[in-house]
C-alpha atoms as a PDB file:
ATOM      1  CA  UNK A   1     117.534  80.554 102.986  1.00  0.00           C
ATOM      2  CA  UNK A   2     118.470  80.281  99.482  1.00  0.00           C
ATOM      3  CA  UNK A   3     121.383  79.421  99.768  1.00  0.00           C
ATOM      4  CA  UNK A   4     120.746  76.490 102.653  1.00  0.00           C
ATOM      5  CA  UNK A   5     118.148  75.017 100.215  1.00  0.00           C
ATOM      6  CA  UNK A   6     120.831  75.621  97.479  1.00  0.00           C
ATOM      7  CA  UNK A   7     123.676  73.086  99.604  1.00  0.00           C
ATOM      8  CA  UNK A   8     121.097  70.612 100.465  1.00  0.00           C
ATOM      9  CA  UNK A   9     120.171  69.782  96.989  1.00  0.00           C
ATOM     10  CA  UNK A  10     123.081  70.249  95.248  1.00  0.00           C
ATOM     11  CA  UNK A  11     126.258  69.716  97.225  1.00  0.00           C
ATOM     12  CA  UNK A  12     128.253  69.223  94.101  1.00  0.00           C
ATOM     13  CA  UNK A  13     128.294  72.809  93.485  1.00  0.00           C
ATOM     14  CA  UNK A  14     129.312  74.208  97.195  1.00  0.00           C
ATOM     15  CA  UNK A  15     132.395  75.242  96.170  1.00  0.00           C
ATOM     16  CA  UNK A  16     131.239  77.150  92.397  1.00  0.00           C
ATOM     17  CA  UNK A  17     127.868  78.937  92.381  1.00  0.00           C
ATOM     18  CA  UNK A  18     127.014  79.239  96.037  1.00  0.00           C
ATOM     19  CA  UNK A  19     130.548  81.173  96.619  1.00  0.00           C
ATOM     20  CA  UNK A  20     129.929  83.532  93.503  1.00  0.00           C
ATOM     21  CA  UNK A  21     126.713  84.694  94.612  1.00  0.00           C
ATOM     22  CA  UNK A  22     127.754  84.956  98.475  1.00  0.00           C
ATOM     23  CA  UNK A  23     130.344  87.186  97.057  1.00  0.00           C
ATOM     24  CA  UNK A  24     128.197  89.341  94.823  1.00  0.00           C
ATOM     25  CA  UNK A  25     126.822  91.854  97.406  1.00  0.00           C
ATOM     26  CA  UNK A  26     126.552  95.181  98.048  1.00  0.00           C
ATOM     27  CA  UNK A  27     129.729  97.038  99.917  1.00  0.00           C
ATOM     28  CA  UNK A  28     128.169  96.839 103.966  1.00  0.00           C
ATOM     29  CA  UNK A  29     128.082 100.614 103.882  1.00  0.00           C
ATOM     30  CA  UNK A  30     125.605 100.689 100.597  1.00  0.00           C
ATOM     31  CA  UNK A  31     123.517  97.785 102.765  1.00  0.00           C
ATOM     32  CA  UNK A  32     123.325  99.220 106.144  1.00  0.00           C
ATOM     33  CA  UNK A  33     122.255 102.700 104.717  1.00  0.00           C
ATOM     34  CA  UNK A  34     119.517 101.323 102.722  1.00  0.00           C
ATOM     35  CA  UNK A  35     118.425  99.310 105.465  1.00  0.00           C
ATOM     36  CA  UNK A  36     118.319 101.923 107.468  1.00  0.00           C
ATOM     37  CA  UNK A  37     115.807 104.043 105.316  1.00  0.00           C
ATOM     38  CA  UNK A  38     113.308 100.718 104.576  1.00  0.00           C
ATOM     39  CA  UNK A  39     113.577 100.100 107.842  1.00  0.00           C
ATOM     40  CA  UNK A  40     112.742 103.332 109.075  1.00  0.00           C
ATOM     41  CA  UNK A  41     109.561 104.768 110.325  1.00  0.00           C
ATOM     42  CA  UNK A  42     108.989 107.466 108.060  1.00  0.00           C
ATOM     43  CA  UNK A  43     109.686 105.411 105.394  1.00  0.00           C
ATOM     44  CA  UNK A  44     107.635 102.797 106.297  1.00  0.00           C
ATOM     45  CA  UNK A  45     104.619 105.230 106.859  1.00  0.00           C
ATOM     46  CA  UNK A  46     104.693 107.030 103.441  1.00  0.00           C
ATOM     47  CA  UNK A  47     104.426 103.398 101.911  1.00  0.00           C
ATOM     48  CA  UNK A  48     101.629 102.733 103.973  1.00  0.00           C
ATOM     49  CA  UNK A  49     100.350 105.477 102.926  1.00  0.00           C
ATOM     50  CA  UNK A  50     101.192 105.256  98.890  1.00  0.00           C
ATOM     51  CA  UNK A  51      99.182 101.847  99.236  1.00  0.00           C
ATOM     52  CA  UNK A  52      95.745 103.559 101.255  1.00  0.00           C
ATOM     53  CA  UNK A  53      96.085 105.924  98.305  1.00  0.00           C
ATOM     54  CA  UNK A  54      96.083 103.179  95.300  1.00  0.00           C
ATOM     55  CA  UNK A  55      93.478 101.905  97.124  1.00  0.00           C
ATOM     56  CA  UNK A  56      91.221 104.983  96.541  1.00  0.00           C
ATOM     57  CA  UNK A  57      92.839 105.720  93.389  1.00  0.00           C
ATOM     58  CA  UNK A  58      91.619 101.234  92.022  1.00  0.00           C
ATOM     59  CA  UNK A  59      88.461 102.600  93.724  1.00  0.00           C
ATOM     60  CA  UNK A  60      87.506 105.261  91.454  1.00  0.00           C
ATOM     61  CA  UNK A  61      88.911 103.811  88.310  1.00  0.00           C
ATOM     62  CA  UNK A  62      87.016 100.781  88.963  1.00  0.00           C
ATOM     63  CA  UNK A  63      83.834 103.163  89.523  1.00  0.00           C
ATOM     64  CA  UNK A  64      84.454 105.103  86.116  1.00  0.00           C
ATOM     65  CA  UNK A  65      84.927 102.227  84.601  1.00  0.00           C
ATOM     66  CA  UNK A  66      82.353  99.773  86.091  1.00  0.00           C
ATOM     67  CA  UNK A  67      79.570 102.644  84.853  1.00  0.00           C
ATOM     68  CA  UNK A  68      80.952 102.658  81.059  1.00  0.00           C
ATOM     69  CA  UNK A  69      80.319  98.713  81.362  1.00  0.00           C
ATOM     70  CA  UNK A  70      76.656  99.079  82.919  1.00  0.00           C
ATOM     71  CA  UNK A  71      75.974 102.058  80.681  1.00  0.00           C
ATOM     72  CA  UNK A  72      77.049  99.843  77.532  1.00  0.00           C
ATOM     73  CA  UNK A  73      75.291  97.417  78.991  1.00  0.00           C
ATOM     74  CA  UNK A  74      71.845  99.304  79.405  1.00  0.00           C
ATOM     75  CA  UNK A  75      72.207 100.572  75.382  1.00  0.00           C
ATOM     76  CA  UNK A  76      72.386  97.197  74.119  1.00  0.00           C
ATOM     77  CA  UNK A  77      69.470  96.354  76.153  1.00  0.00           C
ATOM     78  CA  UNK A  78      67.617  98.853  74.531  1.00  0.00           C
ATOM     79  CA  UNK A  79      68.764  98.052  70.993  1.00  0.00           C
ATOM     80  CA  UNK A  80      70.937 101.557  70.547  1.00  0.00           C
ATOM     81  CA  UNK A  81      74.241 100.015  68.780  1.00  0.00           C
ATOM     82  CA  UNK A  82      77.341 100.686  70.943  1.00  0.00           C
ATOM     83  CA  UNK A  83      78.324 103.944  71.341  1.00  0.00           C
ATOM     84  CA  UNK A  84      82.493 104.828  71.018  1.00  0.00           C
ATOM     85  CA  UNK A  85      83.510 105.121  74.190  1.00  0.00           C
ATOM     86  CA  UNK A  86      86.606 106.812  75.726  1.00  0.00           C
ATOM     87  CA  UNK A  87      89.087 104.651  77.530  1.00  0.00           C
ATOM     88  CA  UNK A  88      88.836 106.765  80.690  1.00  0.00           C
ATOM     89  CA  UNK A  89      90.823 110.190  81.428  1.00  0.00           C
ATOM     90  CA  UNK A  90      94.363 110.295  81.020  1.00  0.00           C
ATOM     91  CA  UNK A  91      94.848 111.004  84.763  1.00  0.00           C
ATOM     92  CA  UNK A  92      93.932 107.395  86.060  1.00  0.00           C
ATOM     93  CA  UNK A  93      96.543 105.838  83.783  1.00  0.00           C
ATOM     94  CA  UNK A  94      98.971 108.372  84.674  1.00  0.00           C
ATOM     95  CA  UNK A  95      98.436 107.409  88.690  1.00  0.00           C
ATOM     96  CA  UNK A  96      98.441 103.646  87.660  1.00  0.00           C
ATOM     97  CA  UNK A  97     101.757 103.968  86.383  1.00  0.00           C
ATOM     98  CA  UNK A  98     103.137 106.420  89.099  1.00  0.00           C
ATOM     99  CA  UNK A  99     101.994 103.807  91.433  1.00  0.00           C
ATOM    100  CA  UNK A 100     104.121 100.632  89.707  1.00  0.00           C
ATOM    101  CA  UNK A 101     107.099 102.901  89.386  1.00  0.00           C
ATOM    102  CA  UNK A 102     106.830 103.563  93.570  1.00  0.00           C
ATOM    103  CA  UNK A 103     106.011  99.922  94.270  1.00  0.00           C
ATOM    104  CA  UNK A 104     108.704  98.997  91.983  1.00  0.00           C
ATOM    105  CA  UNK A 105     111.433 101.044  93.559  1.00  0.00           C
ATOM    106  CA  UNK A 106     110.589 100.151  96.969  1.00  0.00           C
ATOM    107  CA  UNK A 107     110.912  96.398  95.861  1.00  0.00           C
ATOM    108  CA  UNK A 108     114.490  97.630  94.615  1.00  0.00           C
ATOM    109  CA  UNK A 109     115.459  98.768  98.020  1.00  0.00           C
ATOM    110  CA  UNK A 110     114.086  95.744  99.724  1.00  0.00           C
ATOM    111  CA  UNK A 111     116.221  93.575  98.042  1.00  0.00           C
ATOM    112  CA  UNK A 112     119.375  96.017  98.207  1.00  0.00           C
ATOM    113  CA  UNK A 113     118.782  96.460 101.633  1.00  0.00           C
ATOM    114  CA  UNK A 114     118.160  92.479 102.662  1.00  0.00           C
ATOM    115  CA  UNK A 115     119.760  90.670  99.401  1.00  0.00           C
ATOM    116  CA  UNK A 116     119.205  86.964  99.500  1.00  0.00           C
ATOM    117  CA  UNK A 117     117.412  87.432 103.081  1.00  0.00           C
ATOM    118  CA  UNK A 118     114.718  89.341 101.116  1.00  0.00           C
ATOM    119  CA  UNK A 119     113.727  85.461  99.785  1.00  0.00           C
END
């Protein structure tokens, strides 16, 4: 698709930059085999299931944090001054991040496994 869109507005460079990247792809062994596993059932069905559990996990960070707001909140209300509050337990960032870095390399794969198709 890229590369169509490529050729139609620029046919001055059909024979330079549209032939380098066409050339620039994985051996068809490395492809296929990585294909194969995205493409796969299993595969699929743990990232379905990574993304129920982010779900739950944006659930009950939003929760923790959403009562630190209100509970702020409430105090100034009141007139207490603001009380020093933690940034949350060290477990939700840890999750957050664990997340990305499984989101991220399934990205990877995607485009290994479909290169300029991925687009």
């Amino acid at each position: 698709w890229a590369l169509r869109l490529l050729r139609h507005f620029s046919p001055s460079l059909q024979g330079s930059v549209i032939q380098q990247v066409s050339r620039r792809r994985l051996p068809r062994r490395l492809g296929r085999a990585v294909k194969g596993l995205v493409e796969h059932r299993h595969f699929q069905s743990a990232i379905i299931l990574i993304i129920i559990l982010n779900v739950a996990s944006l659930a009950i960070s939003t929760h923790h944090y959403m009562n630190q707001a209100l509970d702020a909140w409430n105090e100034a209300q009141v007139g207490e001054l603001p009380k020093n509050r933690s940034p949350g337990p060290v477990w939700m960032d840890v999750v957050d991040v664990s997340f990305a870095v499984i989101f991220t390399l399934e990205l990877l794969l995607r485009l290994c496994a479909y290169e300029l198709g991925f687009f």
